[in-house]
Protein backbone atom coordinates (compact mmCIF):
# COMPACT_ATOMS: atom_id res chain seq x y z
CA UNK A 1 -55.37 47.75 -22.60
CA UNK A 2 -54.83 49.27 -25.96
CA UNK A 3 -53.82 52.62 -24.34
CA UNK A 4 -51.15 50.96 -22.78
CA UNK A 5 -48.08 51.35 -24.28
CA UNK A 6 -45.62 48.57 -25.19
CA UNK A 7 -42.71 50.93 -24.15
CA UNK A 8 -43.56 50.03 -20.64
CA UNK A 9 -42.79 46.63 -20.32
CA UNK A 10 -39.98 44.51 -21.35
CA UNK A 11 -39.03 40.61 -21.79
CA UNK A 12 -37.71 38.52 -19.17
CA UNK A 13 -37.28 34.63 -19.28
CA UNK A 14 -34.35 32.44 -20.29
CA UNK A 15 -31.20 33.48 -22.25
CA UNK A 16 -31.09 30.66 -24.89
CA UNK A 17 -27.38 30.75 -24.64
CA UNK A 18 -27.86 30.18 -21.11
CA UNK A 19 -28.91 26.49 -21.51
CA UNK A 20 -25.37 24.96 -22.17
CA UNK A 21 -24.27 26.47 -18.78
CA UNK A 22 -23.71 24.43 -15.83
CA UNK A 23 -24.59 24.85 -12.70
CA UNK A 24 -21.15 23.83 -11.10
CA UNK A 25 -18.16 22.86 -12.64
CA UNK A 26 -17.89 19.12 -14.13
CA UNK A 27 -15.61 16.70 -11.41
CA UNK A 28 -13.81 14.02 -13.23
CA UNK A 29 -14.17 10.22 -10.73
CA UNK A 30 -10.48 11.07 -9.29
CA UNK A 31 -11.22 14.74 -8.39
CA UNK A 32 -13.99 14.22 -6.66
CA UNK A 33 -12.66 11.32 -4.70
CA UNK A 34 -9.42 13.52 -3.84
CA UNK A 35 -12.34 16.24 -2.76
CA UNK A 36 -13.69 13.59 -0.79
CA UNK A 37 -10.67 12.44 1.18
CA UNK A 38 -9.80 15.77 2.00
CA UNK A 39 -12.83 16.28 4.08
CA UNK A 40 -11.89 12.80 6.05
CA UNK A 41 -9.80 14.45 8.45
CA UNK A 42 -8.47 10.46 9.95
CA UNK A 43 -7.68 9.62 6.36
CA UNK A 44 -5.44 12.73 5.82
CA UNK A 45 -3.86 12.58 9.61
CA UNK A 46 -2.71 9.33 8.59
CA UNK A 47 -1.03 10.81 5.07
CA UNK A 48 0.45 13.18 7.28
CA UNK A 49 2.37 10.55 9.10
CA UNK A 50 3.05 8.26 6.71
CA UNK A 51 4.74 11.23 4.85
CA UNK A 52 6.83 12.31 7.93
CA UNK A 53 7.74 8.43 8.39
CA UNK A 54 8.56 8.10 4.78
CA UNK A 55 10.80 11.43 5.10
CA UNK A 56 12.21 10.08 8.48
CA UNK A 57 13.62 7.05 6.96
CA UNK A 58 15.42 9.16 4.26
CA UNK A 59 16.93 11.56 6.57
CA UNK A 60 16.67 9.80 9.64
CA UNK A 61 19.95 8.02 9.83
CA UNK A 62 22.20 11.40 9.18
CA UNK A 63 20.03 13.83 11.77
CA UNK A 64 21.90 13.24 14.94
CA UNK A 65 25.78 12.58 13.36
CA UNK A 66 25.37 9.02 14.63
CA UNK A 67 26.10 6.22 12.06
CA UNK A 68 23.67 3.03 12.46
CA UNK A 69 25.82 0.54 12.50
CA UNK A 70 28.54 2.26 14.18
CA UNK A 71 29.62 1.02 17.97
CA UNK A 72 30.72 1.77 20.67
CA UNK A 73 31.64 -0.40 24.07
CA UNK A 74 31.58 2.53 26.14
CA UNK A 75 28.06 3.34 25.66
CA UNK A 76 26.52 0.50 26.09
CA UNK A 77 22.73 0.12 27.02
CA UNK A 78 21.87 3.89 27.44
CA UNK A 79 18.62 5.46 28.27
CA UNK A 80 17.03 7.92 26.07
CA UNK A 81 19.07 11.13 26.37
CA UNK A 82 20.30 14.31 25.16
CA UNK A 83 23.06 12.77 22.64
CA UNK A 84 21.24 9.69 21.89
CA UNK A 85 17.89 10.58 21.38
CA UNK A 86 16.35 6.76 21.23
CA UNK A 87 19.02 5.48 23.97
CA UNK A 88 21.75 2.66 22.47
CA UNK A 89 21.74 -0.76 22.04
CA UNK A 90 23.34 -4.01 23.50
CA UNK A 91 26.46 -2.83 21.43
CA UNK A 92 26.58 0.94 22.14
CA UNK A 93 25.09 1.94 18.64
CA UNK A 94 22.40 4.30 18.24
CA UNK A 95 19.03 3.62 18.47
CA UNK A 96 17.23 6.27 16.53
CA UNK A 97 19.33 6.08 13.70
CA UNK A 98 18.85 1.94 13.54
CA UNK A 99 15.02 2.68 13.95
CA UNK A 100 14.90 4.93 10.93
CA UNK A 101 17.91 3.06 9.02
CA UNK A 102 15.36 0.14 9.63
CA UNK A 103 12.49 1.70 8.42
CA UNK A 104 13.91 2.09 5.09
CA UNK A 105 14.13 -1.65 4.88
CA UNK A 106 10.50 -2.12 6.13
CA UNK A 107 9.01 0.47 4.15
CA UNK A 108 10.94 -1.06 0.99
CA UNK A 109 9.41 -4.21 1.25
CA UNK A 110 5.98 -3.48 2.24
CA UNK A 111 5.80 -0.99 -1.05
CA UNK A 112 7.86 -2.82 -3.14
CA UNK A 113 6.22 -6.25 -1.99
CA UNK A 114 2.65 -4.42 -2.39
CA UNK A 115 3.11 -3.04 -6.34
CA UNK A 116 4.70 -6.42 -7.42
CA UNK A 117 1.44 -8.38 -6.12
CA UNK A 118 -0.66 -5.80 -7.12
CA UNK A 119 0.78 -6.39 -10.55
CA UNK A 120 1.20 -9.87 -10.88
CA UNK A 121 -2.29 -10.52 -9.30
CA UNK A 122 -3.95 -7.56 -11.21
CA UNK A 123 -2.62 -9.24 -14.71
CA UNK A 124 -3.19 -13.10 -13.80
CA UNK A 125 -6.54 -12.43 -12.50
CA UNK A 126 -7.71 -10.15 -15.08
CA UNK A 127 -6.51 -12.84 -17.59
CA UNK A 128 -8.34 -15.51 -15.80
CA UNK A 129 -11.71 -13.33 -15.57
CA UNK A 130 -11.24 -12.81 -19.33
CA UNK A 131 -11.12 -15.80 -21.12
CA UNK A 132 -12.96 -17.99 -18.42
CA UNK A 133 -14.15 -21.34 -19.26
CA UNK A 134 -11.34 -23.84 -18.59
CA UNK A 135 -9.03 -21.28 -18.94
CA UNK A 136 -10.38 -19.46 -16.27
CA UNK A 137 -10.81 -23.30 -13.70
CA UNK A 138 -7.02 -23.99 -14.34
CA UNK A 139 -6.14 -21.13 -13.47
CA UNK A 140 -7.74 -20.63 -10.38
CA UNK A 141 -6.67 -23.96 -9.28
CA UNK A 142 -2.89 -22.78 -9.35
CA UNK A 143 -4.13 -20.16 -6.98
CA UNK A 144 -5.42 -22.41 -4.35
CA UNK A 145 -2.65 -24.78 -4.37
CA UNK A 146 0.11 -22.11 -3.86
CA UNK A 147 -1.96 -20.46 -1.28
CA UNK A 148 -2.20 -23.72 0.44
CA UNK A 149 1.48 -23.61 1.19
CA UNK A 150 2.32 -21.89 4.37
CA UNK A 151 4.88 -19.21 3.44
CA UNK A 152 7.01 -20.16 6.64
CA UNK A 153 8.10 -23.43 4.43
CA UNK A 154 8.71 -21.40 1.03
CA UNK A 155 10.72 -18.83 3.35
CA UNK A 156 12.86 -21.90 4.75
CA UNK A 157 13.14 -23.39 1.02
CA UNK A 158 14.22 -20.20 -0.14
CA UNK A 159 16.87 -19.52 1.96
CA UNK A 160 18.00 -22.22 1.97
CA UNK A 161 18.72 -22.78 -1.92
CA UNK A 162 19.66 -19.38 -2.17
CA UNK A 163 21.46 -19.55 1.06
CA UNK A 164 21.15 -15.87 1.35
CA UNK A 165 18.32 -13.57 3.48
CA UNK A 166 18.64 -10.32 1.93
CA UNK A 167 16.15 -7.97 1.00
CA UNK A 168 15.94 -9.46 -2.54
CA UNK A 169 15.21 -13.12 -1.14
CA UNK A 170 12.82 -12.03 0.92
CA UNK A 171 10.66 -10.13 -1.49
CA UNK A 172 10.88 -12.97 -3.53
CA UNK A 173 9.39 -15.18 -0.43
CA UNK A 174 6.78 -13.41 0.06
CA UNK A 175 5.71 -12.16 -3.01
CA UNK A 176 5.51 -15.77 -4.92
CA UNK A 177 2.28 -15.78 -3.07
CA UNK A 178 0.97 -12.97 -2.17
CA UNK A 179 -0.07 -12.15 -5.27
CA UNK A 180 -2.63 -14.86 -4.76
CA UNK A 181 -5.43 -12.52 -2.58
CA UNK A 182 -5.32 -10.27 -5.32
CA UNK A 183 -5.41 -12.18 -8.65
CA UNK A 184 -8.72 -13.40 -6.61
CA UNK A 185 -10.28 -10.19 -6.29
CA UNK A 186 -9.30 -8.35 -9.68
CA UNK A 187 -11.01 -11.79 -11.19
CA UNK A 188 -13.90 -10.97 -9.21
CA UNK A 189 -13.96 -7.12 -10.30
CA UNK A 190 -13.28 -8.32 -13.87
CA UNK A 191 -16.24 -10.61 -14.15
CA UNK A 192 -18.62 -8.01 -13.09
CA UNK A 193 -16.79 -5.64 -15.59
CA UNK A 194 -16.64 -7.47 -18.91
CA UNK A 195 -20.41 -7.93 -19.31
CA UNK A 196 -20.44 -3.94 -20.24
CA UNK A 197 -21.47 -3.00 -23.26
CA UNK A 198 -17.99 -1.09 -23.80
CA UNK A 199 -16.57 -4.30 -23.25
CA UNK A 200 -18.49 -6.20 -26.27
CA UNK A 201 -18.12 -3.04 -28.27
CA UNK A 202 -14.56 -3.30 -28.35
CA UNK A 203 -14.84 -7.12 -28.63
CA UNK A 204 -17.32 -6.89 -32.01
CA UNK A 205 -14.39 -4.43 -33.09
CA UNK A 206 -11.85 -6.58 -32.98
CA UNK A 207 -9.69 -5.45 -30.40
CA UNK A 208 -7.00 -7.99 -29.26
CA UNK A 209 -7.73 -9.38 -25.87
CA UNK A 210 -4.48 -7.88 -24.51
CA UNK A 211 -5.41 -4.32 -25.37
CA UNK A 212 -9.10 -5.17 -23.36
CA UNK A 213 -7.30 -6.62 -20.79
CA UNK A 214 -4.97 -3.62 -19.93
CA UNK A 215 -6.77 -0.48 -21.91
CA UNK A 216 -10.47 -1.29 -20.01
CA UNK A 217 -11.05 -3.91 -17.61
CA UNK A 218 -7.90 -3.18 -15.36
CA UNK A 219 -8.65 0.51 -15.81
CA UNK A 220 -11.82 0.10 -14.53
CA UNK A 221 -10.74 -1.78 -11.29
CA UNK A 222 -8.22 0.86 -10.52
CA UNK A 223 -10.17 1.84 -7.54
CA UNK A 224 -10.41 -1.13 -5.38
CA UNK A 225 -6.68 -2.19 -6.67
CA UNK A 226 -5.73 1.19 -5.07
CA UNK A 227 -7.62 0.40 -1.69
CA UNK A 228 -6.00 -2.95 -1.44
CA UNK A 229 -2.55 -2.00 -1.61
CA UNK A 230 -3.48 0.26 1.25
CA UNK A 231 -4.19 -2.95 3.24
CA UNK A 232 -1.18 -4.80 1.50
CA UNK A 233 1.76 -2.74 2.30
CA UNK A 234 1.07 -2.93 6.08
CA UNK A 235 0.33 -6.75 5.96
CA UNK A 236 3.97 -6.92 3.96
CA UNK A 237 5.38 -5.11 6.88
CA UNK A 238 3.94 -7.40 9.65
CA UNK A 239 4.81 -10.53 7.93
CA UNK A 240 9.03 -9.19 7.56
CA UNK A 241 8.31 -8.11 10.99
CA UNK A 242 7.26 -11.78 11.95
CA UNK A 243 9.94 -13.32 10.13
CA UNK A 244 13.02 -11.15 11.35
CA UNK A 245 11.29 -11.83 14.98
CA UNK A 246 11.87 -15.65 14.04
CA UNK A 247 15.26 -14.85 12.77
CA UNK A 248 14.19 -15.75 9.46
CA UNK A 249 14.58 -11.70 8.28
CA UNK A 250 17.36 -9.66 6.72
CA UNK A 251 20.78 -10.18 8.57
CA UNK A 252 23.43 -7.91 9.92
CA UNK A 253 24.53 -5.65 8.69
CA UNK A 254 21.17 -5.15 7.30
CA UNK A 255 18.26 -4.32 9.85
CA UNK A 256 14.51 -3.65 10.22
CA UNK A 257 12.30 -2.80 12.58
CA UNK A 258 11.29 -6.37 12.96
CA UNK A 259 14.97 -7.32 13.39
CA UNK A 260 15.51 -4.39 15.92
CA UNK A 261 12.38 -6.21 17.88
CA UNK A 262 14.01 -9.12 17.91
CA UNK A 263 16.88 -8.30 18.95
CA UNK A 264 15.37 -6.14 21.89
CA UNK A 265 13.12 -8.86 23.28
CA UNK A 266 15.46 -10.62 25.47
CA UNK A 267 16.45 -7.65 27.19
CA UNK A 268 12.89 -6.34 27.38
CA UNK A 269 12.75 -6.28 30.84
CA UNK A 270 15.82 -4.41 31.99
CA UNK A 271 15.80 -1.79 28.56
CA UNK A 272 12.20 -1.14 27.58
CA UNK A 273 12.87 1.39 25.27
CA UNK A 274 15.15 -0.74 23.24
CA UNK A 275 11.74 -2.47 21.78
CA UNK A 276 9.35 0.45 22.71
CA UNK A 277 10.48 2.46 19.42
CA UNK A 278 10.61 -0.35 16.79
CA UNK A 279 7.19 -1.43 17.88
CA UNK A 280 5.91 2.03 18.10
CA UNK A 281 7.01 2.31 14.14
CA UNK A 282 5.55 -0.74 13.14
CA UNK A 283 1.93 -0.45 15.04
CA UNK A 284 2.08 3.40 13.84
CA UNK A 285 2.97 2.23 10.08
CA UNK A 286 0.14 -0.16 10.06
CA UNK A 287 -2.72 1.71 11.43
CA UNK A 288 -1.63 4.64 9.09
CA UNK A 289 -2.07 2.54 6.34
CA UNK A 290 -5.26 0.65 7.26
CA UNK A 291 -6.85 4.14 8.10
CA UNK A 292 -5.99 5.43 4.85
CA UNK A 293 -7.32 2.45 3.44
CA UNK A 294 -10.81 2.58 4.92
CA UNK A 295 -10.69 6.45 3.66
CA UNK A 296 -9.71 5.58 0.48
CA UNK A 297 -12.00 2.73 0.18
CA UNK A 298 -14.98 5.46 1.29
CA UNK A 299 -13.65 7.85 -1.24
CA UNK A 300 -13.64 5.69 -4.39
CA UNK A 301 -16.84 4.61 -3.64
CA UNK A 302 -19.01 4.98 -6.79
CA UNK A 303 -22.24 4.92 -4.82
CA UNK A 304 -20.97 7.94 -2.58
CA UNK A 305 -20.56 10.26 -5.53
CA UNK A 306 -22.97 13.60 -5.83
């Protein structure tokens, strides 16, 4: 061994500076559930048509020269055809440009009526969760008793001490409530979420409740806020569907594709296609949403993470 020369060998092992390297990049929470949902191929098919619906109802109305609420006696009724792609109606105006003129006002109020909810819940509950005690028992009472009330009254209330049924009024209508379903489940999320340590950190420091309340515990819950607006929206559009079907929605010259259903109903039988393409929209709208939903809801899921 001694005649063996040290010439003849060299050092191999671990490059010190090679211990702060890592072995794949570092994925923030929303990256990797953006990597996620782009490998659920139902999840982005349903982006995919909710962005061509969204686009639709913005350019929609102008496509085929035809104004929505323009008539015309002489075309009264028609099929599906070259000129008028979705048919006409009972009053010779266009149907594809009211389906898309009334997705604008569908769309409108399922986002609109979604985000105010989502706020007003998101706050109230997180508020509730909070300070707890009695604090917390009142105010969970006021839930239950306006959830109690069946919206179909407030609507009727509404309108008539507003004695209007525009957009406006109807958000109103059904957002006094809605907001209920998710001031519940924020309060839930929050309750799980304040017993961190972060939480009593920033408590022992002195931070204001207000700056908890906004800067970590609604943080925090972003994900499952974000998955239930998915599942809002779409239940916003069913229930403006339900009440323009009831003749309780937006009036002339206003439309939507629950008043287009309406209106098509009673001559269902003799012009199918007159409901055919509002109810296409809405069922369309709705699954898109749910689907994205359950992908979303798959995505932001903590326990999924690698």
């Amino acid at each position: 061994m001694e005649g063996i020369s040290k010439d003849k060998f060299r050092k191999i092992g671990i490059d010190p500076s090679s211990n702060e390297a890592m072995a794949r990049p570092r994925v923030g929470y929303w990256q990797d559930a953006w990597r996620r949902l782009k490998t659920n191929k139902v999840a982005m098919l349903a982006i995919v048509i909710l962005l061509t619906i969204c686009i639709m109802t913005v350019i929609g109305p102008h496509i085929n020269g035809f104004k929505y609420e323009e008539v015309d006696s002489s075309k009264i009724n028609l099929k599906p055809n070259s000129e008028h792609w979705f048919g006409t109606d009972e009053l010779g105006r266009d149907v594809f440009s009211r389906v898309w003129q009334a997705g604008r006002t569908s769309m409108i109020i399922g986002i609109v009526g979604a985000l105010i909810s989502t706020i007003v819940g998101s706050i109230y509950g997180a508020f509730a969760a909070y300070f707890g005690g009695k604090v917390d028992n009142i105010m969970m009472r006021i839930v239950e008793v306006l959830t109690s009330i069946p919206y179909l009254i407030i609507v009727i209330i509404i309108s008539i001490v507003t004695e209007s049924r525009d957009i406006g009024t109807l958000l109103l209508t059904l957002t006094l409530t809605g907001w209920c379903s998710m001031a519940r489940l924020v309060r839930g999320q929050m309750l799980q979420i304040k017993q961190q340590e972060y939480i009593m950190a920033a408590e022992a420091l002195g931070v204001s409740p207000w700056k908890i309340i906004t800067k970590h515990l609604i943080p925090n819950s972003l994900g499952i806020v974000i998955v239930t607006i998915t599942f809002d929206i779409p239940g916003y559009i069913f229930a403006e569907s339900f009440l323009s079907y009831l003749g309780l929605g937006p009036q002339p010259p206003a439309t939507s594709w629950g008043a287009l259903a309406s209106a098509a109903q009673q001559n269902f039988i003799f012009y199918p296609h007159q409901l055919f393409f509002p109810a296409l929209m809405i069922a369309l709208t709705m699954l898109s949403f749910t689907l994205l939903g359950d992908g979303l809801r798959d995505a932001l899921d903590p326990k999924l993470r690698q």
